[in-house]
C-alpha atoms as a PDB file:
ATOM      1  CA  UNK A   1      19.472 -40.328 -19.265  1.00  0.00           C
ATOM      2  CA  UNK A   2      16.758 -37.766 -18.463  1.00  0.00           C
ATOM      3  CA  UNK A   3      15.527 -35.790 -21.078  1.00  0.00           C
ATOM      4  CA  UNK A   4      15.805 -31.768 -21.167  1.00  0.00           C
ATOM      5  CA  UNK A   5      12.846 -30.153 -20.099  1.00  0.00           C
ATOM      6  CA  UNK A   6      10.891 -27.540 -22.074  1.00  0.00           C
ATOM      7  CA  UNK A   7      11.293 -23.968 -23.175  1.00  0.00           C
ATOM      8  CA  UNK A   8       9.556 -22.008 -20.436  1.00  0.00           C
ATOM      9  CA  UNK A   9       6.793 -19.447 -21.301  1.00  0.00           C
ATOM     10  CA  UNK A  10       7.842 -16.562 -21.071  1.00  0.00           C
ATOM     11  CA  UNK A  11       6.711 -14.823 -17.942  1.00  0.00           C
ATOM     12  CA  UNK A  12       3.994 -12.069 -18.451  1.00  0.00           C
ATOM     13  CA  UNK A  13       3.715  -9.092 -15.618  1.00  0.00           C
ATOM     14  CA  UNK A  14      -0.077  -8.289 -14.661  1.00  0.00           C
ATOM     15  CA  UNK A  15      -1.733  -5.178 -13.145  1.00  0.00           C
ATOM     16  CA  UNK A  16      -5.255  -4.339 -12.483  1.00  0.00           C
ATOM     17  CA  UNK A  17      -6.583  -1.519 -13.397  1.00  0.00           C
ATOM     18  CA  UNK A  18      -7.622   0.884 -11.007  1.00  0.00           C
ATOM     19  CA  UNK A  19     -11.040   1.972 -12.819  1.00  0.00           C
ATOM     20  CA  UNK A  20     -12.431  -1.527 -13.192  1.00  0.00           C
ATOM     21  CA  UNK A  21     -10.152  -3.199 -11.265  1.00  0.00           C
ATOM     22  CA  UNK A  22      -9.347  -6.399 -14.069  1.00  0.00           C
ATOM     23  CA  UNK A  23      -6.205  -7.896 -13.636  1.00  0.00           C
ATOM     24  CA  UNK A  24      -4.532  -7.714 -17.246  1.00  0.00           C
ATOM     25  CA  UNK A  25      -0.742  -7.867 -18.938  1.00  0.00           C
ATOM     26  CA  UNK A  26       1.041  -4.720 -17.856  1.00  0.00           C
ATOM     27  CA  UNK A  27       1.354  -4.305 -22.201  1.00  0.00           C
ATOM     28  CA  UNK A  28      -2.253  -3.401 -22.362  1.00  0.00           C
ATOM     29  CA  UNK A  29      -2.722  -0.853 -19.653  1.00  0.00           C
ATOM     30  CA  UNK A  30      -1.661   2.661 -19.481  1.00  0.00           C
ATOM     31  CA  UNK A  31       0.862   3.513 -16.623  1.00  0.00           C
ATOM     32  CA  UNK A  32       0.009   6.607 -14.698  1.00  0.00           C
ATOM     33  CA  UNK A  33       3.405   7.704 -12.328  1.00  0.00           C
ATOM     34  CA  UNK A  34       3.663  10.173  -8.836  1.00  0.00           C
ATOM     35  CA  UNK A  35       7.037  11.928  -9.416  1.00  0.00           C
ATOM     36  CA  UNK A  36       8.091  14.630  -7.801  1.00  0.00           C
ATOM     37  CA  UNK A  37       7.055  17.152 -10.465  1.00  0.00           C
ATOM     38  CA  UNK A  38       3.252  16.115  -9.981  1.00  0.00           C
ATOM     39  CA  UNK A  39       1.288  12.733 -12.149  1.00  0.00           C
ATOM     40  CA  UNK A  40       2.200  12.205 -15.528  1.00  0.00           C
ATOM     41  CA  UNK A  41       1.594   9.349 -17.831  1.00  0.00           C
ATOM     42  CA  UNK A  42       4.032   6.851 -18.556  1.00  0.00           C
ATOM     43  CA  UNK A  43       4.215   5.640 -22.145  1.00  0.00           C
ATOM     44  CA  UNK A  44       7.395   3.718 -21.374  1.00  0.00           C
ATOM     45  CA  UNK A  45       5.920   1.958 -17.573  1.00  0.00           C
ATOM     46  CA  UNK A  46      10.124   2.887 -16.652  1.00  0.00           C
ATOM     47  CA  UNK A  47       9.599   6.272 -15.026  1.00  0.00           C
ATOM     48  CA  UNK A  48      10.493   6.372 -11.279  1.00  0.00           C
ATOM     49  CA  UNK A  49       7.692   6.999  -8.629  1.00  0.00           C
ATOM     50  CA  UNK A  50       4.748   5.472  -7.408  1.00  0.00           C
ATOM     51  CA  UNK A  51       2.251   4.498 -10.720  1.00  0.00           C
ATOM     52  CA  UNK A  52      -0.962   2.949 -11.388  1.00  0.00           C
ATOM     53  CA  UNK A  53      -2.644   1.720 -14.245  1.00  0.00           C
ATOM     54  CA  UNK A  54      -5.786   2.375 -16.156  1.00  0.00           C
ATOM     55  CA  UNK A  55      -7.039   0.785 -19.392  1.00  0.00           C
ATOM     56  CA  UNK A  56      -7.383   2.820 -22.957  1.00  0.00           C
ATOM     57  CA  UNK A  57     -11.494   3.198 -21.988  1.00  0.00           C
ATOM     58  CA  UNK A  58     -12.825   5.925 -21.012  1.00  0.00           C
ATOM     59  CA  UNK A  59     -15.082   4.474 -18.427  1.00  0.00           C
ATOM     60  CA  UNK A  60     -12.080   3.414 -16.435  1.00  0.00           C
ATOM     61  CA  UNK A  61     -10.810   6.481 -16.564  1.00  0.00           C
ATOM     62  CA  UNK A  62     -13.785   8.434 -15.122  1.00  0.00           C
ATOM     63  CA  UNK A  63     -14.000   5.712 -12.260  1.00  0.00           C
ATOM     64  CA  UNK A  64     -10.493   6.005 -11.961  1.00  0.00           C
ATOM     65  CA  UNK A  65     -10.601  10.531 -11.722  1.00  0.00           C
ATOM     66  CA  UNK A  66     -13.144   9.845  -9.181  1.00  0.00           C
ATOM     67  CA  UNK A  67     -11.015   8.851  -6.637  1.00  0.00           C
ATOM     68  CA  UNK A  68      -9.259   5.731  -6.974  1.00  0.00           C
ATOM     69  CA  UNK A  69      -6.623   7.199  -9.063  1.00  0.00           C
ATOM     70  CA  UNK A  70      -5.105   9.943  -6.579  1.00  0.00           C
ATOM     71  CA  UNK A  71      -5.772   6.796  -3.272  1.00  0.00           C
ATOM     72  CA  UNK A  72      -4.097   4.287  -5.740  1.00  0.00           C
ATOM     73  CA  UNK A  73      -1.043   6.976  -5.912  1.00  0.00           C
ATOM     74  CA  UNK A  74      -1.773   8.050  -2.686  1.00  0.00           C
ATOM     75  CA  UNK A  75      -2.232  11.516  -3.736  1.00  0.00           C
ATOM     76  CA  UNK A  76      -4.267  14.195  -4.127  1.00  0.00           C
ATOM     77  CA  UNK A  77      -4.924  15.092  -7.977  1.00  0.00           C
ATOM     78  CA  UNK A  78      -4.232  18.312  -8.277  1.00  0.00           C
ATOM     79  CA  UNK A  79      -6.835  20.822 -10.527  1.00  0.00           C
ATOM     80  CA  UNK A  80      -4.183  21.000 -13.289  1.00  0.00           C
ATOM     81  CA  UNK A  81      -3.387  17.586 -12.692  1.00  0.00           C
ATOM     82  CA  UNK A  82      -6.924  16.745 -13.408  1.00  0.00           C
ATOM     83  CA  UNK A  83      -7.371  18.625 -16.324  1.00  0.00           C
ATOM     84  CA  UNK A  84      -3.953  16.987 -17.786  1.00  0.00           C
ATOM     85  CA  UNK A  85      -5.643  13.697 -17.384  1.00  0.00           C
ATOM     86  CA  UNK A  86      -8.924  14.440 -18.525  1.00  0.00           C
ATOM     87  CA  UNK A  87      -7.678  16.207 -21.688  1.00  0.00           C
ATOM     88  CA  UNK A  88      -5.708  12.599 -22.662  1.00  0.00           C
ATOM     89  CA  UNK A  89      -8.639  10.931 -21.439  1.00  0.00           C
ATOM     90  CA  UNK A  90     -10.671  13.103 -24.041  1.00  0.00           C
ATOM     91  CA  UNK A  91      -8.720  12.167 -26.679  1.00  0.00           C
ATOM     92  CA  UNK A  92      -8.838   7.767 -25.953  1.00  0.00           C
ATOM     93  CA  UNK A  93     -11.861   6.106 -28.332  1.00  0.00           C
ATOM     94  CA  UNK A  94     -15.046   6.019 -26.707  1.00  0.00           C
ATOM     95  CA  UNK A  95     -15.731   2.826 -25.375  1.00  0.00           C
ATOM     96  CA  UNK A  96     -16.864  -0.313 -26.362  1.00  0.00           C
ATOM     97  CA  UNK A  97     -20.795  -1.476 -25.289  1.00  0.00           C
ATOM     98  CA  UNK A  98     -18.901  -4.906 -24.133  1.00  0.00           C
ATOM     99  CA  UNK A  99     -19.296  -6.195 -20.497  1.00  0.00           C
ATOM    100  CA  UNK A 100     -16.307  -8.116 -19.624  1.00  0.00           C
END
């Protein structure tokens, strides 16, 4: 008689991060969505719309506003758009001095 296999891990969904461009669990990135009310940031990663991610650093964020953000949503930011994002951006911890 053949024995049962295993428990199976548990699959884990990855992204990469726009800004840097790691590859990392969808759990520690922060979803950015296109609806059609404009970008907003998805806390839950359920929203409908085209999304991208960025980690919680602020480097990755200011690579991100520079352009790979709006081509990653295939958008273009809008100023108030911007100024949403920068203002959460603002308020993330300043970054680490780690390299990955």
């Amino acid at each position: 008689m053949a024995k049962k296999p295993g428990k199976r891990p548990k699959h884990i969904p990855l992204r990469t991060c726009v800004g840097c461009r790691l590859v990392l669990p969808k759990r520690n990135l922060i979803r950015i969505v296109r609806t059609g009310d404009g970008v907003k940031i998805d806390p839950t990663g359920k929203l409908s719309g085209r999304g991208a991610y960025l980690h919680d650093q602020r480097s990755c964020w200011e690579q991100g506003l520079k352009g790979s953000l709006a081509h990653a949503l295939k958008t273009e930011l809008t100023e108030q758009e911007q100024a949403f994002l920068r203002g959460y951006m603002e308020g993330l911890p300043p970054d680490d001095n780690e390299n990955f």
